[in-house]
C-alpha atoms as a PDB file:
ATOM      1  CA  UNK A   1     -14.800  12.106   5.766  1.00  0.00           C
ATOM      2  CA  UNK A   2     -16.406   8.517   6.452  1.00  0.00           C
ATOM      3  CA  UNK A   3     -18.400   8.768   3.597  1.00  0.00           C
ATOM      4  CA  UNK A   4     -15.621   9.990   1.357  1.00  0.00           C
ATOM      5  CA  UNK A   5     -13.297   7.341   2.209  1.00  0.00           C
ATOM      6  CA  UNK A   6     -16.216   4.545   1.940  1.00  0.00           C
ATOM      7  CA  UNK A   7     -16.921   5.895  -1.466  1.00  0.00           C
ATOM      8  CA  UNK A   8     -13.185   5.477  -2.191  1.00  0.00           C
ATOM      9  CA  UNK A   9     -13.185   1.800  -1.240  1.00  0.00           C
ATOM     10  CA  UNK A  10     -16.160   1.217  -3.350  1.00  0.00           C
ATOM     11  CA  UNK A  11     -14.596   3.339  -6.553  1.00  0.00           C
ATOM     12  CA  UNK A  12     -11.334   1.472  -5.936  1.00  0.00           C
ATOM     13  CA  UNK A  13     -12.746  -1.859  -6.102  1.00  0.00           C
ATOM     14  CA  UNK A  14     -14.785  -0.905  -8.989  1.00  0.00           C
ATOM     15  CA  UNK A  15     -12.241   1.107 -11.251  1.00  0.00           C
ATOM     16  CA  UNK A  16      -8.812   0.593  -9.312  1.00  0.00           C
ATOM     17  CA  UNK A  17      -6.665   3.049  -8.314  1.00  0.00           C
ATOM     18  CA  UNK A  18      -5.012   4.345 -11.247  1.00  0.00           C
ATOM     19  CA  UNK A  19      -8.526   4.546 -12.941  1.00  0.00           C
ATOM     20  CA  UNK A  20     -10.159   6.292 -10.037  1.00  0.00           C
ATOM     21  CA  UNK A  21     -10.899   9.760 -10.043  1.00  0.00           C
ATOM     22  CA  UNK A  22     -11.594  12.593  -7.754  1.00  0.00           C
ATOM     23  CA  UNK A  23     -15.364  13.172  -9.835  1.00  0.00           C
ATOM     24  CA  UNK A  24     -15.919   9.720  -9.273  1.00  0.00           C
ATOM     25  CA  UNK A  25     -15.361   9.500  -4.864  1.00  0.00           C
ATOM     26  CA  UNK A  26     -17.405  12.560  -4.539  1.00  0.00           C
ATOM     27  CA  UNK A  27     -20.415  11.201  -7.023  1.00  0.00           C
ATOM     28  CA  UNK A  28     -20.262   8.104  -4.908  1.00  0.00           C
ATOM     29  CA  UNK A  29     -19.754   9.958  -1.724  1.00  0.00           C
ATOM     30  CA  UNK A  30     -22.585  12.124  -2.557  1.00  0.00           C
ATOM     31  CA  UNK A  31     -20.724  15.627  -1.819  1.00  0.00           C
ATOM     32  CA  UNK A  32     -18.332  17.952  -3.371  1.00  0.00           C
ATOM     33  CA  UNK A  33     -14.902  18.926  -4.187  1.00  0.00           C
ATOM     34  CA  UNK A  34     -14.522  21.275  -1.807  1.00  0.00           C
ATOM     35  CA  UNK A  35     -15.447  18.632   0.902  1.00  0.00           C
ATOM     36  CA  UNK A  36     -12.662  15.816  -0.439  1.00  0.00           C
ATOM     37  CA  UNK A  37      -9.952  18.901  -0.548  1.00  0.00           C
ATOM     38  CA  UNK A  38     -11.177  19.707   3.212  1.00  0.00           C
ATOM     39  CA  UNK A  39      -9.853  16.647   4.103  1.00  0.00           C
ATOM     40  CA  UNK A  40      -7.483  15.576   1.714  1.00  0.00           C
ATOM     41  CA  UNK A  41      -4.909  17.124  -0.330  1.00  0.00           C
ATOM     42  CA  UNK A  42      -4.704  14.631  -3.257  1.00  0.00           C
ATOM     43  CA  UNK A  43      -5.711  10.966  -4.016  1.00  0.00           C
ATOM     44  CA  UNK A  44      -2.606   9.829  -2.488  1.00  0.00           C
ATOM     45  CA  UNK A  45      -3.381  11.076   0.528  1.00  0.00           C
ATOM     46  CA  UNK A  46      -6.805  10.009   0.568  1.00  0.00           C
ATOM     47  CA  UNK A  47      -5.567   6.009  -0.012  1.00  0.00           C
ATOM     48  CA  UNK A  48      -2.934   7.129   3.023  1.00  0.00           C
ATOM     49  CA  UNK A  49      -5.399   7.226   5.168  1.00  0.00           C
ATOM     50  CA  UNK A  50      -7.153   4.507   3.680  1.00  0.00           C
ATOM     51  CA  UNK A  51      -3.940   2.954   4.105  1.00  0.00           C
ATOM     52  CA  UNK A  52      -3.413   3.507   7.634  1.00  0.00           C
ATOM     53  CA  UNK A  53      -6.585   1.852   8.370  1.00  0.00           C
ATOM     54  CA  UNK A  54      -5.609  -1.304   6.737  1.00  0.00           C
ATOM     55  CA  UNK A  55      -2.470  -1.110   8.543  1.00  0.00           C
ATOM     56  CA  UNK A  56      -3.634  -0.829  11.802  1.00  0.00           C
ATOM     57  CA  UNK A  57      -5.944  -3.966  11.447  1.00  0.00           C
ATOM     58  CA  UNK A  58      -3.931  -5.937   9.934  1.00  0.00           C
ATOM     59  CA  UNK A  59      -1.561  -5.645  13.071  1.00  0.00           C
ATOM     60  CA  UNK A  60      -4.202  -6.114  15.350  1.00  0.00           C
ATOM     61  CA  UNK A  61      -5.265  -9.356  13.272  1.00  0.00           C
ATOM     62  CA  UNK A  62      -1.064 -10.112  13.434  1.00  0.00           C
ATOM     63  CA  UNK A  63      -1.171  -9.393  17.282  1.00  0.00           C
ATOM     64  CA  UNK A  64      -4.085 -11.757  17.880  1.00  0.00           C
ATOM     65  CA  UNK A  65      -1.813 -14.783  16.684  1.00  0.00           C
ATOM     66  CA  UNK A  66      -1.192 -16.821  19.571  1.00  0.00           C
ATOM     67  CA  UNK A  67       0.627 -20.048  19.866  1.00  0.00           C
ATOM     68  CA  UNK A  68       0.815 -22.647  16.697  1.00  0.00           C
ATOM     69  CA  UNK A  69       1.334 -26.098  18.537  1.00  0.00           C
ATOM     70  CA  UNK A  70       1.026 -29.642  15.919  1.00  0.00           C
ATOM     71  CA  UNK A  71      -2.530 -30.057  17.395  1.00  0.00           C
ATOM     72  CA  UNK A  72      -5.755 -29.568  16.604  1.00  0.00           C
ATOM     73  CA  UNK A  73      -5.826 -26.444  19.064  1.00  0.00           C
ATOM     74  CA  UNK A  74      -3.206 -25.500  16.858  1.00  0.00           C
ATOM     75  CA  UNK A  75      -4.824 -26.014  13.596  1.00  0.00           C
ATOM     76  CA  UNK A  76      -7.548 -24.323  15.006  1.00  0.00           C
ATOM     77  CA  UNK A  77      -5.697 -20.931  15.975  1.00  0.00           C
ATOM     78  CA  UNK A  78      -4.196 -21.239  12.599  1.00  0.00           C
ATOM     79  CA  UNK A  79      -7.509 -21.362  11.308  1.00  0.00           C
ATOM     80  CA  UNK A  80      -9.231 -18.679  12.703  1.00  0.00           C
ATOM     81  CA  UNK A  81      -6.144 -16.162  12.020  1.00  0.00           C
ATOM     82  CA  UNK A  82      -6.389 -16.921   8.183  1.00  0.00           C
ATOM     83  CA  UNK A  83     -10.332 -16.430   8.458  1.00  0.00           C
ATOM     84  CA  UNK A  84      -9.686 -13.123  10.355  1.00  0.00           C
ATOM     85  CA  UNK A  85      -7.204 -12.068   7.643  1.00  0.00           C
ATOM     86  CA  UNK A  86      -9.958 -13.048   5.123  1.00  0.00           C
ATOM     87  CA  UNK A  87     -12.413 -11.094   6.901  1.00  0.00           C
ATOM     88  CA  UNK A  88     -10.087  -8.287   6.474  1.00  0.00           C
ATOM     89  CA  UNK A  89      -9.125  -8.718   2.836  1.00  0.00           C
ATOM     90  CA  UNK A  90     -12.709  -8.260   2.927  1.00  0.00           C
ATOM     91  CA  UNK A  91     -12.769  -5.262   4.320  1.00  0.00           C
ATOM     92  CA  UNK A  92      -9.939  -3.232   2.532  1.00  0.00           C
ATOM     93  CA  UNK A  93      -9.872  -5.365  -0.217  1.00  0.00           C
ATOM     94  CA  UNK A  94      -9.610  -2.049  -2.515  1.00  0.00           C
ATOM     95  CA  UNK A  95      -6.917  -0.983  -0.823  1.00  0.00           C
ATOM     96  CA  UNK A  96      -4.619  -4.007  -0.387  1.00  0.00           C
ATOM     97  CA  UNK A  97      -4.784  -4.228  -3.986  1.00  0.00           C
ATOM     98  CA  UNK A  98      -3.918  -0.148  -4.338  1.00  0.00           C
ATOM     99  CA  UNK A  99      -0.906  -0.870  -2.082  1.00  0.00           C
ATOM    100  CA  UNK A 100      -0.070  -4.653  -3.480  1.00  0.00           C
ATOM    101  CA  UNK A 101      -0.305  -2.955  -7.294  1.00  0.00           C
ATOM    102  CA  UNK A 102       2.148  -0.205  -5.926  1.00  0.00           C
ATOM    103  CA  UNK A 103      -0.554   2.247  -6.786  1.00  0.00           C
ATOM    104  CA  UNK A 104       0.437   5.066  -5.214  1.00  0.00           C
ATOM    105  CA  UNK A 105       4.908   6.698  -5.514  1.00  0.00           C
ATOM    106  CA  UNK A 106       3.987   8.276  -2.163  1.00  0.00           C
ATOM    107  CA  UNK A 107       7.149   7.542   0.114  1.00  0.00           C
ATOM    108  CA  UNK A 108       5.261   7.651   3.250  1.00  0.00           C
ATOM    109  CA  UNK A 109       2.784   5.210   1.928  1.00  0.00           C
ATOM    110  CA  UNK A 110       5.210   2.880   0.908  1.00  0.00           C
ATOM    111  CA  UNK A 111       6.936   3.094   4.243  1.00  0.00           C
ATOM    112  CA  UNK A 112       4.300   2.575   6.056  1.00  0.00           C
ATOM    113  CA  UNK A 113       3.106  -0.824   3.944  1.00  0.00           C
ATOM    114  CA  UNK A 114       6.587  -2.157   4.452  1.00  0.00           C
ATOM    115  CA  UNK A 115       6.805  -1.596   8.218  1.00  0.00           C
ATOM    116  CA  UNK A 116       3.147  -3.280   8.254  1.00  0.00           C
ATOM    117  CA  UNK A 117       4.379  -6.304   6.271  1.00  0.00           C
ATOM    118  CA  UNK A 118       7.658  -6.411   8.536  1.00  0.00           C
ATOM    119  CA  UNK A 119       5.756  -6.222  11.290  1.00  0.00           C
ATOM    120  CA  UNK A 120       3.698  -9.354  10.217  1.00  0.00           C
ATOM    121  CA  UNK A 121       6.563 -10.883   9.349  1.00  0.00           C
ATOM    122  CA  UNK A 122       8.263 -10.993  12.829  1.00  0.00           C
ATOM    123  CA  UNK A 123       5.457 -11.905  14.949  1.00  0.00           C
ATOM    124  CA  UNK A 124       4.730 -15.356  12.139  1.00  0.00           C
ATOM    125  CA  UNK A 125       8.633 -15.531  12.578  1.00  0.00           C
ATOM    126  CA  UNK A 126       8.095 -15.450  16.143  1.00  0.00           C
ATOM    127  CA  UNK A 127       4.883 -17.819  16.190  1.00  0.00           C
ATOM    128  CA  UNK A 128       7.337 -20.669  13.580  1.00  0.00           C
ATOM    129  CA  UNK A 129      10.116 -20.220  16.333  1.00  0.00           C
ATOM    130  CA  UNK A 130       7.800 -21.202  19.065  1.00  0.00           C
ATOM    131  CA  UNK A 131       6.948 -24.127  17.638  1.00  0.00           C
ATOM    132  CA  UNK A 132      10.481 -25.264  17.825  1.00  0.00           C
ATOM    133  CA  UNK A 133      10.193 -27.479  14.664  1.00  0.00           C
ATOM    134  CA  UNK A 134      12.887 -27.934  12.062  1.00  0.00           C
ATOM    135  CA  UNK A 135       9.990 -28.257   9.491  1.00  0.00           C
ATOM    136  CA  UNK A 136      11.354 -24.361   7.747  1.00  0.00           C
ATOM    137  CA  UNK A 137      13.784 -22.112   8.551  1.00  0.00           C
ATOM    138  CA  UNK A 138      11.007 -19.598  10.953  1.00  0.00           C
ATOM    139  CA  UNK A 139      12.300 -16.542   8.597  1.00  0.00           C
ATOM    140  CA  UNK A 140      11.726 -17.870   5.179  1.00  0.00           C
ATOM    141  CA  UNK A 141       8.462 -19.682   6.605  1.00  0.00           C
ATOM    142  CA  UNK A 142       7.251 -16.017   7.818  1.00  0.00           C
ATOM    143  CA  UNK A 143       8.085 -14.367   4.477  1.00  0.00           C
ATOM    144  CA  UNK A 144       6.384 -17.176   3.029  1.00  0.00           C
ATOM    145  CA  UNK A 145       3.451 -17.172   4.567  1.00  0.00           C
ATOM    146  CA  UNK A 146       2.525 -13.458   4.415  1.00  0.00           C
ATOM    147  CA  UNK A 147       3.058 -13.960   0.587  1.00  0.00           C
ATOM    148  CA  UNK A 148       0.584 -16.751   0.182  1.00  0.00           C
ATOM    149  CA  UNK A 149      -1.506 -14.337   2.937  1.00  0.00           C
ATOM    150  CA  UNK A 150      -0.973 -11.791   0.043  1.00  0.00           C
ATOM    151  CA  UNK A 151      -1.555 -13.551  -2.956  1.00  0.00           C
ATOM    152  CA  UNK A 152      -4.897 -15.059  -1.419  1.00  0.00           C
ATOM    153  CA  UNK A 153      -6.258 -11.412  -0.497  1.00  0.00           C
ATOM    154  CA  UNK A 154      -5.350  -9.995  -4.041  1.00  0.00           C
ATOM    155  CA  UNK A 155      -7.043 -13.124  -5.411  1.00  0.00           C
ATOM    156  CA  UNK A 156     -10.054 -12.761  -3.457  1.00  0.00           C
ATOM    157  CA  UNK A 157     -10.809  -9.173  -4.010  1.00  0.00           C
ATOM    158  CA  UNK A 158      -8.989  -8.725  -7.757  1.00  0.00           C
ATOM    159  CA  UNK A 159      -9.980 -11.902  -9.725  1.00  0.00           C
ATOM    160  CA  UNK A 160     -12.344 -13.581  -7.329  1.00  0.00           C
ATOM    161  CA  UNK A 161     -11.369 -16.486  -4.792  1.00  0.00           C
ATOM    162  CA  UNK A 162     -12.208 -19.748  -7.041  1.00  0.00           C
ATOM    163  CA  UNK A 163     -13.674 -20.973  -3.807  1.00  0.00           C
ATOM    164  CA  UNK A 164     -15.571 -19.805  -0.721  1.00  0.00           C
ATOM    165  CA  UNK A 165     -13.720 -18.233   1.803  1.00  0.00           C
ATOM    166  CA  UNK A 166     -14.070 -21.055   4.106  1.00  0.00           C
ATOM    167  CA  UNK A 167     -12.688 -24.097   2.041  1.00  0.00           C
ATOM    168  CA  UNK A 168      -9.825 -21.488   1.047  1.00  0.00           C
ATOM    169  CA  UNK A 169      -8.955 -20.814   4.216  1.00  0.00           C
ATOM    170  CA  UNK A 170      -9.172 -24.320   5.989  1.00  0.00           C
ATOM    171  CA  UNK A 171      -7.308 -25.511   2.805  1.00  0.00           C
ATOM    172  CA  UNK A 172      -4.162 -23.150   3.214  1.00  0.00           C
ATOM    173  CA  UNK A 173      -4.473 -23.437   7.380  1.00  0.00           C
ATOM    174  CA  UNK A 174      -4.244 -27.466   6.954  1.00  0.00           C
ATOM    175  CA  UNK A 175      -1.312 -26.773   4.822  1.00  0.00           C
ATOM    176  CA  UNK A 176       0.475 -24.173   6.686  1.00  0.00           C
ATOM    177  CA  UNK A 177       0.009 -26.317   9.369  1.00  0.00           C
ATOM    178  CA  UNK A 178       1.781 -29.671   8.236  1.00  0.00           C
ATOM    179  CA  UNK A 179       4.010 -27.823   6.491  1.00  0.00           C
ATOM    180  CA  UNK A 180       5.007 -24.862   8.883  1.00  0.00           C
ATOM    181  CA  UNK A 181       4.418 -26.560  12.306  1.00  0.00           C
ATOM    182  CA  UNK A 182       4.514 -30.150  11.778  1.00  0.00           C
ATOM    183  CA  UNK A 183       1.094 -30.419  12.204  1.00  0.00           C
ATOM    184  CA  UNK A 184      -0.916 -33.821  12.377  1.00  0.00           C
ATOM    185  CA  UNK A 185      -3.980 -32.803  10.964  1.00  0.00           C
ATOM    186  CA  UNK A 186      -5.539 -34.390   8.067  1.00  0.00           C
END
């Protein structure tokens, strides 16, 4: 199953969803048809579980966000959240494009991707609220911010980042910060 679903990744990134087939994961996977249909039913199941994956690290990342003071402490948990998102665009950049792109009419899968970005939403909500600044309104700054978190992921792994990684996130943590948390960096 590993290998099938690390195949799919790489076939994704390659081909995208749409373009992927069934032949092509179990060439890359180095196995057979019967062995994807012993664990999966179709390829929306298969990016379901690829899915579910992405979801549960991207709350973990979302959980790991602690307090955003106007500080360089601040600035720096800022920083390493975006970098650990980055890392994970990384990751399941195939399949953050799959479910950005709308890839896939499977109910469950779209359920799950908007309790995942609601989710993310409410603890950045949460994290803008602490901060007590009037700088945004904390809901619109969460929304916000998981769309430029969005856009930078499906720029990174769809039409490459137009930077490295680490100026692109610094630049967009130095901004969120200012802008989202009053922040006095630089």
């Amino acid at each position: 199953m590993r290998r099938l679903l690390g195949a799919a990744k790489l076939v994704f990134a390659d081909r995208g969803y749409h373009a992927a087939r069934v032949d092509d994961i179990v060439r890359a996977a180095r196995t057979s048809h019967g062995t994807f249909y012993l664990y999966f039913t179709n390829m929306d199941d298969l990016l379901r579980v690829l899915a579910e994956e992405c979801a549960q690290d991207m709350t973990e990342v979302v959980e790991s966000l602690g307090e955003i003071g106007p500080g360089a402490d601040g600035l720096a948990e800022l920083s390493r959240f975006l970098r650990d998102f980055v890392r994970l665009s990384h990751r399941h950049g195939a399949v953050l494009r799959a479910w950005a792109e709308g890839a896939s009419d499977h109910l469950e899968l779209r359920r799950l991707g908007a309790r995942t970005w609601r989710h993310m939403s409410s603890r950045i909500d949460e994290r803008i609220s602490q901060a007590r600044t009037d700088q945004v309104d904390a809901a619109a700054g969460a929304v916000a911010l998981i769309a430029m978190l969005e856009r930078l992921a499906y720029f990174r792994v769809s039409r490459g980042f137009g930077t490295d990684d680490e100026t692109g996130y610094t630049t967009v943590a130095r901004v969120v910060h200012r802008g989202f948390f009053a922040g006095e960096n630089a």
